[in-house]
PDB file of N, CA and C in Angstrom:
ATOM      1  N   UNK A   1      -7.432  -1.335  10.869  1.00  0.00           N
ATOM      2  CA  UNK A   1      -6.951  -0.070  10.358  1.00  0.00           C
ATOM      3  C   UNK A   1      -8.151   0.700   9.825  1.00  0.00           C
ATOM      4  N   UNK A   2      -8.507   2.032  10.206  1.00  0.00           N
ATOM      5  CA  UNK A   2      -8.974   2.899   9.679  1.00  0.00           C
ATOM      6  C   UNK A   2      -9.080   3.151   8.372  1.00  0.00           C
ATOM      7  N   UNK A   3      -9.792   3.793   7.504  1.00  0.00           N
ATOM      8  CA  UNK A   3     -10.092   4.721   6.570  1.00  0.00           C
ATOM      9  C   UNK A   3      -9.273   5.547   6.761  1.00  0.00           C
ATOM     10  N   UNK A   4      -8.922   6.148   7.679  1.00  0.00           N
ATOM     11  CA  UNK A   4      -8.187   7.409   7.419  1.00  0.00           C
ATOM     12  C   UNK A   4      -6.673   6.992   7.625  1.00  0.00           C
ATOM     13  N   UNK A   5      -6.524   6.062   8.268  1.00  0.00           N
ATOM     14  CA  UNK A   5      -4.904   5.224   8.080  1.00  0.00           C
ATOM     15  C   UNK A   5      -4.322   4.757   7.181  1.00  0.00           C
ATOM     16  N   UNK A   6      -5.823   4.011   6.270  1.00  0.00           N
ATOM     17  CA  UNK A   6      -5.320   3.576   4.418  1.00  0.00           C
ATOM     18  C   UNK A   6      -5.302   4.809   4.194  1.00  0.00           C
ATOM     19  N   UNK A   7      -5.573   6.082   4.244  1.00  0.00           N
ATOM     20  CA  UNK A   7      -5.449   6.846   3.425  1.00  0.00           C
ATOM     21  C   UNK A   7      -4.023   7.799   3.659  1.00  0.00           C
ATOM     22  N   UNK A   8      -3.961   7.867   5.021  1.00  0.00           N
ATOM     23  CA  UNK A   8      -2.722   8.284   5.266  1.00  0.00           C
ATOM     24  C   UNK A   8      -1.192   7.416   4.721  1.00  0.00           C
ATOM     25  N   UNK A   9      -1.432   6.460   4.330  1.00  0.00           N
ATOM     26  CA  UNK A   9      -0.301   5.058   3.662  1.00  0.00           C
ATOM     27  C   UNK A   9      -0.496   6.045   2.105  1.00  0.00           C
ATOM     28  N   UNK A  10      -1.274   5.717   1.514  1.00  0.00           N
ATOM     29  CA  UNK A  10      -1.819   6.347   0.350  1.00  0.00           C
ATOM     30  C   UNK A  10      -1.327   7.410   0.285  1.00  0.00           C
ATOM     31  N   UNK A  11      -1.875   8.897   0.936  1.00  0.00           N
ATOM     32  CA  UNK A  11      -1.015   9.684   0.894  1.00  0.00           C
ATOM     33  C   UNK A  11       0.886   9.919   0.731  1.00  0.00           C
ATOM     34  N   UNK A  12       0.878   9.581   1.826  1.00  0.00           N
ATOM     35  CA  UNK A  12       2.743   8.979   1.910  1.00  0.00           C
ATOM     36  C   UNK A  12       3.067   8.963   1.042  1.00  0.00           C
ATOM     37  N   UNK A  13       2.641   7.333   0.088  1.00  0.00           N
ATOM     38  CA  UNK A  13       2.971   7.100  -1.042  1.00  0.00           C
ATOM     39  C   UNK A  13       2.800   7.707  -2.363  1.00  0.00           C
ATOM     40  N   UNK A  14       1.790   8.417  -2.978  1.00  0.00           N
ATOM     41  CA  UNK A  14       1.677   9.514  -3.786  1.00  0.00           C
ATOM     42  C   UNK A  14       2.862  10.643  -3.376  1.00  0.00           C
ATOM     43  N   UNK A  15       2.806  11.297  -1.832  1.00  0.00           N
ATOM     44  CA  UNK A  15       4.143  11.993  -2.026  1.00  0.00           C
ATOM     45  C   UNK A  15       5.352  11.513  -2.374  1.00  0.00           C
ATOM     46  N   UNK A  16       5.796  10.140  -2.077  1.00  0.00           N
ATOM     47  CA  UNK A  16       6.950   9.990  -2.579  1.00  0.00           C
ATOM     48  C   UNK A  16       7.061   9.790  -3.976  1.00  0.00           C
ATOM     49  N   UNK A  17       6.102   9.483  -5.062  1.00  0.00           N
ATOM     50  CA  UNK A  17       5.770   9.515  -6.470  1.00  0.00           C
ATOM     51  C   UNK A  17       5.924  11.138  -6.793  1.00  0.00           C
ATOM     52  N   UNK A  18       5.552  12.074  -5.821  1.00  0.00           N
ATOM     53  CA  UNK A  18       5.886  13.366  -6.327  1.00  0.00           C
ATOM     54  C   UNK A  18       7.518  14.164  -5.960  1.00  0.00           C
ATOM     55  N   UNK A  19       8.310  13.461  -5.766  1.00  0.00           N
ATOM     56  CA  UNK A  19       9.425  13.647  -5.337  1.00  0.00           C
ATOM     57  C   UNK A  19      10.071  14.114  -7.130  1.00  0.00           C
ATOM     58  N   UNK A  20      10.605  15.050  -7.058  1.00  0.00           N
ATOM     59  CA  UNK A  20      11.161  15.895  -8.300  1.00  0.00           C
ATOM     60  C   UNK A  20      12.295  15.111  -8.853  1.00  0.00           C
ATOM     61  N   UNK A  21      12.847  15.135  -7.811  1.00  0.00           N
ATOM     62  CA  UNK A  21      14.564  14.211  -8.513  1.00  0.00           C
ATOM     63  C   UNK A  21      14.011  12.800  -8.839  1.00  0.00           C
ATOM     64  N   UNK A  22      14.589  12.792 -10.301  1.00  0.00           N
ATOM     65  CA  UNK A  22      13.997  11.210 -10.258  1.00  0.00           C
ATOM     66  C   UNK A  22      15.096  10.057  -9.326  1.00  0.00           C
ATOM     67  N   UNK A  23      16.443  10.541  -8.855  1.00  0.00           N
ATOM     68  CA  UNK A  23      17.606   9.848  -8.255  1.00  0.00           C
ATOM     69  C   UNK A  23      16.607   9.848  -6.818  1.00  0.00           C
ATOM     70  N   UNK A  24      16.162  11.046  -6.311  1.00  0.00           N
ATOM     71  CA  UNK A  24      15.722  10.879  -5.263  1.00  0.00           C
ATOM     72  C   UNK A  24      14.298   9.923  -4.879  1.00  0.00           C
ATOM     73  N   UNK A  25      13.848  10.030  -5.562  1.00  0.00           N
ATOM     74  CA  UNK A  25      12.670   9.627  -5.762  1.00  0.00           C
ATOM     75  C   UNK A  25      12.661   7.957  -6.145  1.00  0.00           C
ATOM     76  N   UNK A  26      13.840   7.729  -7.033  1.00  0.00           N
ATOM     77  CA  UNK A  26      13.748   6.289  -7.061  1.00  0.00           C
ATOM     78  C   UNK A  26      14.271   5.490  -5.733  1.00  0.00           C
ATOM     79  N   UNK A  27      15.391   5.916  -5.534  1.00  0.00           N
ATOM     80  CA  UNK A  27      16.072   5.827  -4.098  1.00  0.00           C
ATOM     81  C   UNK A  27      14.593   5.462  -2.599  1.00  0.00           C
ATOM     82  N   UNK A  28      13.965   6.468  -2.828  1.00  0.00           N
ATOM     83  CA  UNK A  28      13.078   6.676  -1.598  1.00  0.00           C
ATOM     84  C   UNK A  28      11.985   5.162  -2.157  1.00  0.00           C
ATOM     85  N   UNK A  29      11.620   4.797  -3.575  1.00  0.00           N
ATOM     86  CA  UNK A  29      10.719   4.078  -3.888  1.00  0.00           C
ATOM     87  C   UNK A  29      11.250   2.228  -3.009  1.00  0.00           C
ATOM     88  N   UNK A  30      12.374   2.375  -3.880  1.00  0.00           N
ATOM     89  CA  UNK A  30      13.490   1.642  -3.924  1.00  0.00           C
ATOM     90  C   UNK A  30      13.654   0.919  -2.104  1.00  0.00           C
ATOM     91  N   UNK A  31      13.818   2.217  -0.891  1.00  0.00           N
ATOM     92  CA  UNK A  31      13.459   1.705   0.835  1.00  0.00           C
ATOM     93  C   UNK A  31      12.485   1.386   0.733  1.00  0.00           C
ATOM     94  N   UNK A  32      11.296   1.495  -0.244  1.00  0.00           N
ATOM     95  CA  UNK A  32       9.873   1.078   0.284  1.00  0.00           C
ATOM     96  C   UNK A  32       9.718  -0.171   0.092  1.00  0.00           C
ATOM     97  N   UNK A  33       9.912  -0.256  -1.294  1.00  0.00           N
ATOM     98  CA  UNK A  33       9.636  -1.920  -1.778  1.00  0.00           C
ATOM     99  C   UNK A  33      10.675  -2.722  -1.300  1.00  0.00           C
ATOM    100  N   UNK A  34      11.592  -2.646  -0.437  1.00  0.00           N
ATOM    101  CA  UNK A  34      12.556  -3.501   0.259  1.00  0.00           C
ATOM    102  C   UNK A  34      11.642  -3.526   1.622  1.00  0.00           C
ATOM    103  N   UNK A  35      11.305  -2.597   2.200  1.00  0.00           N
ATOM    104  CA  UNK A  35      10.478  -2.787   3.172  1.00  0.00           C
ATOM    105  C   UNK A  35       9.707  -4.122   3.501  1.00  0.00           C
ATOM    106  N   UNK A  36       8.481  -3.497   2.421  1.00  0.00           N
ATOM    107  CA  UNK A  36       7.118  -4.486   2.119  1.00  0.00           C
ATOM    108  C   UNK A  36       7.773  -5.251   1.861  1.00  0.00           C
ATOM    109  N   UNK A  37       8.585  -5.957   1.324  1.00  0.00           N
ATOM    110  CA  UNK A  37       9.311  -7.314   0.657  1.00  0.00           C
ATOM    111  C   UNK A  37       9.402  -7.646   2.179  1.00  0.00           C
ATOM    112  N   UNK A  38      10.065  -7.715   2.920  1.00  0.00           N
ATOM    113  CA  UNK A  38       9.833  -7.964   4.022  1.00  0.00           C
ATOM    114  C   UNK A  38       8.813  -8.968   5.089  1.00  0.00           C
ATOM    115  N   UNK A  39       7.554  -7.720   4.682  1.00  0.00           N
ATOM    116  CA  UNK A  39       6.486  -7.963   5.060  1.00  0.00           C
ATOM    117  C   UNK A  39       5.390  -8.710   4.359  1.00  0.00           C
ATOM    118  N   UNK A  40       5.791  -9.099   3.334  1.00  0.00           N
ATOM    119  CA  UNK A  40       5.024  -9.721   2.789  1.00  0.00           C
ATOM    120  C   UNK A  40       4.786 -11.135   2.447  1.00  0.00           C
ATOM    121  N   UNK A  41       5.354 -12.154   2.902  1.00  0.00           N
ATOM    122  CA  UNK A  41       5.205 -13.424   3.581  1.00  0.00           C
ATOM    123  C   UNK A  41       4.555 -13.553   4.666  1.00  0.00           C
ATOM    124  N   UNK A  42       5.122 -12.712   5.917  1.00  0.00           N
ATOM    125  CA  UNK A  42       4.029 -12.941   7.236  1.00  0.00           C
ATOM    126  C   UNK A  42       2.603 -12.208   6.694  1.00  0.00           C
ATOM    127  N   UNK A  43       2.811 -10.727   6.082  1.00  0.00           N
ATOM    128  CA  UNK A  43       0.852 -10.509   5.675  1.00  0.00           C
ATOM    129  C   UNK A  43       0.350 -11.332   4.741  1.00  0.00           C
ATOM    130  N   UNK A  44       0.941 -12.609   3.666  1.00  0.00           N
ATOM    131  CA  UNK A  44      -0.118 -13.516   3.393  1.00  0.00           C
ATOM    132  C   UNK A  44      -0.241 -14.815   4.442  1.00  0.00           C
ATOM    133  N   UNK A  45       0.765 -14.944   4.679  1.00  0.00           N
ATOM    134  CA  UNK A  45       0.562 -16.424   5.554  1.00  0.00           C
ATOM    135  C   UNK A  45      -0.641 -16.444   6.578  1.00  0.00           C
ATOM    136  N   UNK A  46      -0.678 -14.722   7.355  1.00  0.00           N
ATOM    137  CA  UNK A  46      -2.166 -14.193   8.335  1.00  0.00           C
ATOM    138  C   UNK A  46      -3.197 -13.912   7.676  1.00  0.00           C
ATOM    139  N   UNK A  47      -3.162 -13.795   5.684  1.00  0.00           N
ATOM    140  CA  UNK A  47      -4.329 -13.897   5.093  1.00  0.00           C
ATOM    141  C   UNK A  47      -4.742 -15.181   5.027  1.00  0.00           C
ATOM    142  N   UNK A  48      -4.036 -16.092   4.534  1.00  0.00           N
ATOM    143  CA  UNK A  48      -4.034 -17.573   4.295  1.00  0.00           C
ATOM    144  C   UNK A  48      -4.593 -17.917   5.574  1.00  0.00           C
ATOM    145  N   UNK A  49      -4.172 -17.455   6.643  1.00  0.00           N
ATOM    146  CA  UNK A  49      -5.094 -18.110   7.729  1.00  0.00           C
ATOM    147  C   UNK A  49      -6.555 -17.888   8.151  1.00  0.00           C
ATOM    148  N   UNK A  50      -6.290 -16.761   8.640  1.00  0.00           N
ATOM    149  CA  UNK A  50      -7.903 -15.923   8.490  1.00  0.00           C
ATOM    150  C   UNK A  50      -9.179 -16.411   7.280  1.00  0.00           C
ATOM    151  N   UNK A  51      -8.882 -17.235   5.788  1.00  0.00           N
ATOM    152  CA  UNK A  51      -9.487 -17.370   5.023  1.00  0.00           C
ATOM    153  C   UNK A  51      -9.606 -18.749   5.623  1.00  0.00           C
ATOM    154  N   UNK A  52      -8.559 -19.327   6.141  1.00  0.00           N
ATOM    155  CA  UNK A  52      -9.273 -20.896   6.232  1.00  0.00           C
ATOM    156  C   UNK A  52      -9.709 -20.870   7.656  1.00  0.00           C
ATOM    157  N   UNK A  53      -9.565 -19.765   8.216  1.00  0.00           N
ATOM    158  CA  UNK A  53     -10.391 -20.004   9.354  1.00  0.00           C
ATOM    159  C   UNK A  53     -11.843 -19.792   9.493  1.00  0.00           C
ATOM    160  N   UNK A  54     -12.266 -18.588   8.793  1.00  0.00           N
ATOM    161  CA  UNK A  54     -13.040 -18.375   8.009  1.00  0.00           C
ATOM    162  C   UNK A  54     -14.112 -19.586   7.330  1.00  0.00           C
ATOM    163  N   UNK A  55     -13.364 -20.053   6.146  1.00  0.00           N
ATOM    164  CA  UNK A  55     -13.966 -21.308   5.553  1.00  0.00           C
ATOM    165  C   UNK A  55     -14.540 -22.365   6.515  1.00  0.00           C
ATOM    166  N   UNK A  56     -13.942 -23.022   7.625  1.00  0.00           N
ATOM    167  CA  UNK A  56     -13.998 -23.788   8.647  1.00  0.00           C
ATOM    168  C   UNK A  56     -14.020 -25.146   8.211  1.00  0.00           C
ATOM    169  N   UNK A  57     -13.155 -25.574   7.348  1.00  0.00           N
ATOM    170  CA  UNK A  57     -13.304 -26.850   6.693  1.00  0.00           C
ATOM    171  C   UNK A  57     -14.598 -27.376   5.997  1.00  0.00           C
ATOM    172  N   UNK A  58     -14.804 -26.420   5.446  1.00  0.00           N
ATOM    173  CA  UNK A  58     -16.869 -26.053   4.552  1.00  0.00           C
ATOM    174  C   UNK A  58     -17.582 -25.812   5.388  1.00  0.00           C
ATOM    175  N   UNK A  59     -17.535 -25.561   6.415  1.00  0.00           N
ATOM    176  CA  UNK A  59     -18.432 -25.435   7.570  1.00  0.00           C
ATOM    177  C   UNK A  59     -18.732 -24.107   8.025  1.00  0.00           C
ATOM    178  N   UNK A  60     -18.254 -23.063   7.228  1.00  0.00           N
ATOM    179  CA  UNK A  60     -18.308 -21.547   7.386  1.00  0.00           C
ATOM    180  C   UNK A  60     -18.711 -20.943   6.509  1.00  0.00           C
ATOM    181  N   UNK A  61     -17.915 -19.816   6.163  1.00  0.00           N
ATOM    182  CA  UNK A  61     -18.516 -19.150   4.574  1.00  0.00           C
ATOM    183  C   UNK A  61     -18.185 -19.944   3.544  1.00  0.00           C
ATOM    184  N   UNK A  62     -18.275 -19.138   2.742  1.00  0.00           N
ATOM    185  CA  UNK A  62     -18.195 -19.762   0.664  1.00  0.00           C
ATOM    186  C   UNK A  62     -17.118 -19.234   0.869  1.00  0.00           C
ATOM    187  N   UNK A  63     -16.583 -19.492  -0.541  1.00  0.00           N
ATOM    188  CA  UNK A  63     -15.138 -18.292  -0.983  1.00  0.00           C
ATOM    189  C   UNK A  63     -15.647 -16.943  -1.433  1.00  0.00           C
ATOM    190  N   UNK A  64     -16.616 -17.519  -1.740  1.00  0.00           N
ATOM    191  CA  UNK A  64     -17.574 -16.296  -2.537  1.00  0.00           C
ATOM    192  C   UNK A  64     -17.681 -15.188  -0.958  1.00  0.00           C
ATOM    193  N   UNK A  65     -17.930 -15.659  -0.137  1.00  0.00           N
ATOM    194  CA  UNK A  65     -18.282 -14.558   1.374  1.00  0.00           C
ATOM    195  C   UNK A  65     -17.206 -14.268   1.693  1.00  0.00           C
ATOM    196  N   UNK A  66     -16.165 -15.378   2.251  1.00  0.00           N
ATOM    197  CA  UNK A  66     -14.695 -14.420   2.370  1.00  0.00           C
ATOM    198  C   UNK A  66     -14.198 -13.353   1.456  1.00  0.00           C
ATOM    199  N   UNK A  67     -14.295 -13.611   0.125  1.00  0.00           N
ATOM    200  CA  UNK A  67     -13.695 -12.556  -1.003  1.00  0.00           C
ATOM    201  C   UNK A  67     -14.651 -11.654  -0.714  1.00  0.00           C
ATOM    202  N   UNK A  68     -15.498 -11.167  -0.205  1.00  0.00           N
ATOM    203  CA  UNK A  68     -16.103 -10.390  -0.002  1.00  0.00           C
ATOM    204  C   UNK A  68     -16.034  -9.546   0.963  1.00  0.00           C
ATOM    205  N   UNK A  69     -16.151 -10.831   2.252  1.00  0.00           N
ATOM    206  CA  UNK A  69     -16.098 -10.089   3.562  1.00  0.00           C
ATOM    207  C   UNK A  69     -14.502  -9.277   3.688  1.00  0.00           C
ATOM    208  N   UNK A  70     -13.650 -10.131   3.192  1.00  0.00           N
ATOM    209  CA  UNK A  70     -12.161  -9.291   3.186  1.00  0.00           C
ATOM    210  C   UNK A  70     -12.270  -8.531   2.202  1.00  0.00           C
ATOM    211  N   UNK A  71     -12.291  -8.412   1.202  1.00  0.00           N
ATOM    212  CA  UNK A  71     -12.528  -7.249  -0.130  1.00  0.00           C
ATOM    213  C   UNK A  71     -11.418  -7.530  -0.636  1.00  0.00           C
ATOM    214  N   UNK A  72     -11.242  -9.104  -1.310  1.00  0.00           N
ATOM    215  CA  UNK A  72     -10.547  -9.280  -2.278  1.00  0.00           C
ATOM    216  C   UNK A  72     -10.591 -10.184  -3.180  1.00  0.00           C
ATOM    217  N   UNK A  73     -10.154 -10.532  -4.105  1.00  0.00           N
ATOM    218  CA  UNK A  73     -10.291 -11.291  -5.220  1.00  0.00           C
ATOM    219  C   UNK A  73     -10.958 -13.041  -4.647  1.00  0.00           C
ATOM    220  N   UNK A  74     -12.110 -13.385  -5.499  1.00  0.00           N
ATOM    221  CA  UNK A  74     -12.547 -14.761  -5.048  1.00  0.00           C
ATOM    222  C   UNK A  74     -11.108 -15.776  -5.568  1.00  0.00           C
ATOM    223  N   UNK A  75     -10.736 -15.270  -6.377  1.00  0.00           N
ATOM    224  CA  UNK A  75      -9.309 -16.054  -7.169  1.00  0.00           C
ATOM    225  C   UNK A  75      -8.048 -16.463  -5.869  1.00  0.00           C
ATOM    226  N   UNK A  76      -7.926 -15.057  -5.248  1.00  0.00           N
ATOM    227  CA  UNK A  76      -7.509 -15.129  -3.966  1.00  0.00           C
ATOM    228  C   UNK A  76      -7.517 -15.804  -2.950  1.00  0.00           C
ATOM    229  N   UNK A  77      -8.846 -16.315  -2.697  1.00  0.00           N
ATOM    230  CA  UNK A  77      -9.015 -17.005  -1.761  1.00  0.00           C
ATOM    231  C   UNK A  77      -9.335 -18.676  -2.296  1.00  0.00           C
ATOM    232  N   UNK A  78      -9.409 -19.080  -3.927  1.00  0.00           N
ATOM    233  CA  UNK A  78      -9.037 -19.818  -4.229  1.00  0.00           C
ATOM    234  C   UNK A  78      -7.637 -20.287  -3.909  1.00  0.00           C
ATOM    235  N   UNK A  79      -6.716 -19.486  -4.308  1.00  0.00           N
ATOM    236  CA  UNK A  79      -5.577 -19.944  -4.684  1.00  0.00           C
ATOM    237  C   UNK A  79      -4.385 -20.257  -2.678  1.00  0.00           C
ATOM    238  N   UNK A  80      -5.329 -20.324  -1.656  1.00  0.00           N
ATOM    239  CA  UNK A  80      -5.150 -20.263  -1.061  1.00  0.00           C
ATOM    240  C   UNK A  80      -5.215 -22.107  -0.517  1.00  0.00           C
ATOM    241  N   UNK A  81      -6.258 -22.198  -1.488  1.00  0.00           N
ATOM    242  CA  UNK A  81      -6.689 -23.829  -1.013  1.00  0.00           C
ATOM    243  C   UNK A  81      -6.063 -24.941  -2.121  1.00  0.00           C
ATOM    244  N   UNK A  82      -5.439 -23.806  -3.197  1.00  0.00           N
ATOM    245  CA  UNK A  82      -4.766 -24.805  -3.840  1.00  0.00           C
ATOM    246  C   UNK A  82      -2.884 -24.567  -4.085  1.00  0.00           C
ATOM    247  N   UNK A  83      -2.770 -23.793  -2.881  1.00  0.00           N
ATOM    248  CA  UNK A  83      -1.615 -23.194  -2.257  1.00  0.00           C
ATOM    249  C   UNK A  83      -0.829 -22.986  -3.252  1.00  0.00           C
ATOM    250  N   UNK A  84      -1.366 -21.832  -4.203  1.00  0.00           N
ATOM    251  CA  UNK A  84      -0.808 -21.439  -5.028  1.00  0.00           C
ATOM    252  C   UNK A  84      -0.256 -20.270  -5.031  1.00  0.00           C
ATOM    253  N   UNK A  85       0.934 -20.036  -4.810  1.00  0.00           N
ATOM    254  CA  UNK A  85       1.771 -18.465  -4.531  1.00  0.00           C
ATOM    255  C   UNK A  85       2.305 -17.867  -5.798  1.00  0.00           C
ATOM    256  N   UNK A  86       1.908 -16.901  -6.306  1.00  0.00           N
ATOM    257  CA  UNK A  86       2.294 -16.022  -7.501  1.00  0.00           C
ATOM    258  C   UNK A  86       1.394 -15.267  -8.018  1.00  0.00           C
ATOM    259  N   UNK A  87       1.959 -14.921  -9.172  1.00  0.00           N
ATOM    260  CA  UNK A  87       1.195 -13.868 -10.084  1.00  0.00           C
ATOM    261  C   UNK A  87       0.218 -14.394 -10.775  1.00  0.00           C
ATOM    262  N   UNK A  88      -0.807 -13.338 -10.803  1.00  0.00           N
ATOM    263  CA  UNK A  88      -2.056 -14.140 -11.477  1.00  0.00           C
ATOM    264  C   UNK A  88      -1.550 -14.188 -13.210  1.00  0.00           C
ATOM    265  N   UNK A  89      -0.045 -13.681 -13.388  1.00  0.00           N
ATOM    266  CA  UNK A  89       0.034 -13.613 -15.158  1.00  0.00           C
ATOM    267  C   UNK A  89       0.643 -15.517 -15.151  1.00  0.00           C
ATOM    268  N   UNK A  90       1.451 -15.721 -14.139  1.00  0.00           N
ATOM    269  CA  UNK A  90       2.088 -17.246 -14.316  1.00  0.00           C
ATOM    270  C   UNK A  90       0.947 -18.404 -13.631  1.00  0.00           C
ATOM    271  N   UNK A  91      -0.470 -18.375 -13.562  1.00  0.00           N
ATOM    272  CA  UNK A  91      -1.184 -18.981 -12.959  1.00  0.00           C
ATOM    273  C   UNK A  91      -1.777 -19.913 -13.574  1.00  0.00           C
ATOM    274  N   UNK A  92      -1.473 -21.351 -13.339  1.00  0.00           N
ATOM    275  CA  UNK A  92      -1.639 -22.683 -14.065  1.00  0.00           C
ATOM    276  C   UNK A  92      -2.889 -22.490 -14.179  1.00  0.00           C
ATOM    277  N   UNK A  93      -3.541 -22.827 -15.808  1.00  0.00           N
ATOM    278  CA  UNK A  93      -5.059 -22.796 -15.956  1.00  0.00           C
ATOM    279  C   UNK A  93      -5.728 -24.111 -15.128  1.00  0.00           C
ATOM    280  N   UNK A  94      -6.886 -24.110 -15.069  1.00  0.00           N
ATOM    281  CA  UNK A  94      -7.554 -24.783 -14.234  1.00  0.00           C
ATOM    282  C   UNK A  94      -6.913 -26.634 -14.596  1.00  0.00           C
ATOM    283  N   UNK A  95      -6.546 -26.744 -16.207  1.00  0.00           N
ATOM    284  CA  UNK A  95      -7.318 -27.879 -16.657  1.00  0.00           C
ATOM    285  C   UNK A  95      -5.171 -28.310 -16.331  1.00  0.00           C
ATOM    286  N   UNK A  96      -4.470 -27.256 -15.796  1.00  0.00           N
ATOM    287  CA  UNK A  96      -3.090 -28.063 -15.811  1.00  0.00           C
ATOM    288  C   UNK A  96      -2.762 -28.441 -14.528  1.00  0.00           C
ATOM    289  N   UNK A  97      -3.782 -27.890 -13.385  1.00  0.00           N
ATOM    290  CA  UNK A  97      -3.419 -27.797 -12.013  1.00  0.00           C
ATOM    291  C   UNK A  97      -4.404 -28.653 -11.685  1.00  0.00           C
ATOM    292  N   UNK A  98      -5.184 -30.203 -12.585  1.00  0.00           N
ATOM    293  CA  UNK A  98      -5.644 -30.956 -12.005  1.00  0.00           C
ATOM    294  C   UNK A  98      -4.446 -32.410 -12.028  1.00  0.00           C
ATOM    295  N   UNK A  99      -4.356 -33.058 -11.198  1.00  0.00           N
ATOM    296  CA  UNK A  99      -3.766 -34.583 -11.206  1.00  0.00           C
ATOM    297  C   UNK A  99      -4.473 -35.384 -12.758  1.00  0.00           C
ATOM    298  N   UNK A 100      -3.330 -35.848 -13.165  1.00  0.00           N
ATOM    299  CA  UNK A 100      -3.979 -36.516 -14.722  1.00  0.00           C
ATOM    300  C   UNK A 100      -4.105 -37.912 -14.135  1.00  0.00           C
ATOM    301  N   UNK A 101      -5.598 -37.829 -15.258  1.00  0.00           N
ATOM    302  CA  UNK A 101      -6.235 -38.900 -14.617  1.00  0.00           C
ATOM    303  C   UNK A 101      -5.647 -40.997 -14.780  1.00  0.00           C
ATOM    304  N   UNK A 102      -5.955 -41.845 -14.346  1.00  0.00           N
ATOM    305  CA  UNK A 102      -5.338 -42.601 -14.082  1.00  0.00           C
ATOM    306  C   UNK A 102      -5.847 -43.385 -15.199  1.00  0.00           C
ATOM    307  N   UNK A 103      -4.672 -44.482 -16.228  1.00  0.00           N
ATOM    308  CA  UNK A 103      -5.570 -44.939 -16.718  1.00  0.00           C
ATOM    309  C   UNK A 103      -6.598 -46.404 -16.319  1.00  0.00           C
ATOM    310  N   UNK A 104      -7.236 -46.495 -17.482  1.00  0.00           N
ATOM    311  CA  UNK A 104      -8.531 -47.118 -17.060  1.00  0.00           C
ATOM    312  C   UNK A 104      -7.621 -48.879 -17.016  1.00  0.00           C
ATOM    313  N   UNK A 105      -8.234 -49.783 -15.754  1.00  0.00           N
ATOM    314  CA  UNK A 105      -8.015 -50.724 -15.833  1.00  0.00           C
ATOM    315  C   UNK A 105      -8.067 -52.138 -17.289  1.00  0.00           C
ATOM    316  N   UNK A 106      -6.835 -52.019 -17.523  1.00  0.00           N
ATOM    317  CA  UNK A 106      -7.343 -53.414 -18.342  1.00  0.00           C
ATOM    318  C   UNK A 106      -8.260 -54.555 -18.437  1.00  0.00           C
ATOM    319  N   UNK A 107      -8.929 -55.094 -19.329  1.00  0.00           N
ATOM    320  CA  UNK A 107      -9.262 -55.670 -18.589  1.00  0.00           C
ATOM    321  C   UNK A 107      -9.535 -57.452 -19.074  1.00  0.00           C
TER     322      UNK A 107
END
C-alpha cells in the first residue's frame, strides 16, 4: 500500500469523525469498527507470520530489525514469540510470564 492509500484510509476516517450528527456519526463509526473486527485476526495471524518468517528460527533478523523493518513496536514482535494476544495495559510483566522454577533436588 501506498502513502497516498494510508492517507486516503486516514482521510475517510477523519471525515467520518467530522460527521455533525453525533447519531450519525456514531452509527457510521460503529460499521467501521465491526468491519475491522473482522479483519483483524487474519491481519495479525499474516503479521505473526511475516515476523517469524522474517526471524528464520535466529537465522534472520533481530526483533530489533523486524520492528523496524515493519515500523512497529519491538514489544510487538516480542509478543509474537511468546504468543501473547492483547493489550499492552493487561500484559503479564516479564517476571510472571516465566515457568517457576523447579525446586532444587533434595539431597
Amino acid at each position: 500500500m501506498s502513502e497516498e492509500e494510508v492517507r486516503q484510509v486516514a482521510d475517510a476516517l477523519d471525515a467520518v469523525e467530522r460527521i455533525a450528527d453525533p447519531e450519525a456519526r456514531v452509527r457510521a463509526k460503529s460499521r467501521i469498527m465491526a468491519e475491522q473486527v473482522k479483519r483483524n485476526r487474519a491481519w495479525s495471524a499474516e503479521r505473526s507470520a511475516l515476523i517469524k518468517e522474517l526471524w528464520a528460527e535466529g537465522n534472520g533478523l533481530s526483533y530489533r530489525e523486524i520492528a523496524a523493518r515493519l515500523g512497529i513496536k519491538l514489544s510487538t514482535v516480542q509478543d509474537v514469540f511468546r504468543t501473547y494476544k492483547g493489550s499492552g495495559v493487561n500484559r503479564p510483566r516479564a517476571a510472571e510470564q516465566k515457568p517457576p522454577k523447579k525446586p532444587a533436588a533434595e539431597a
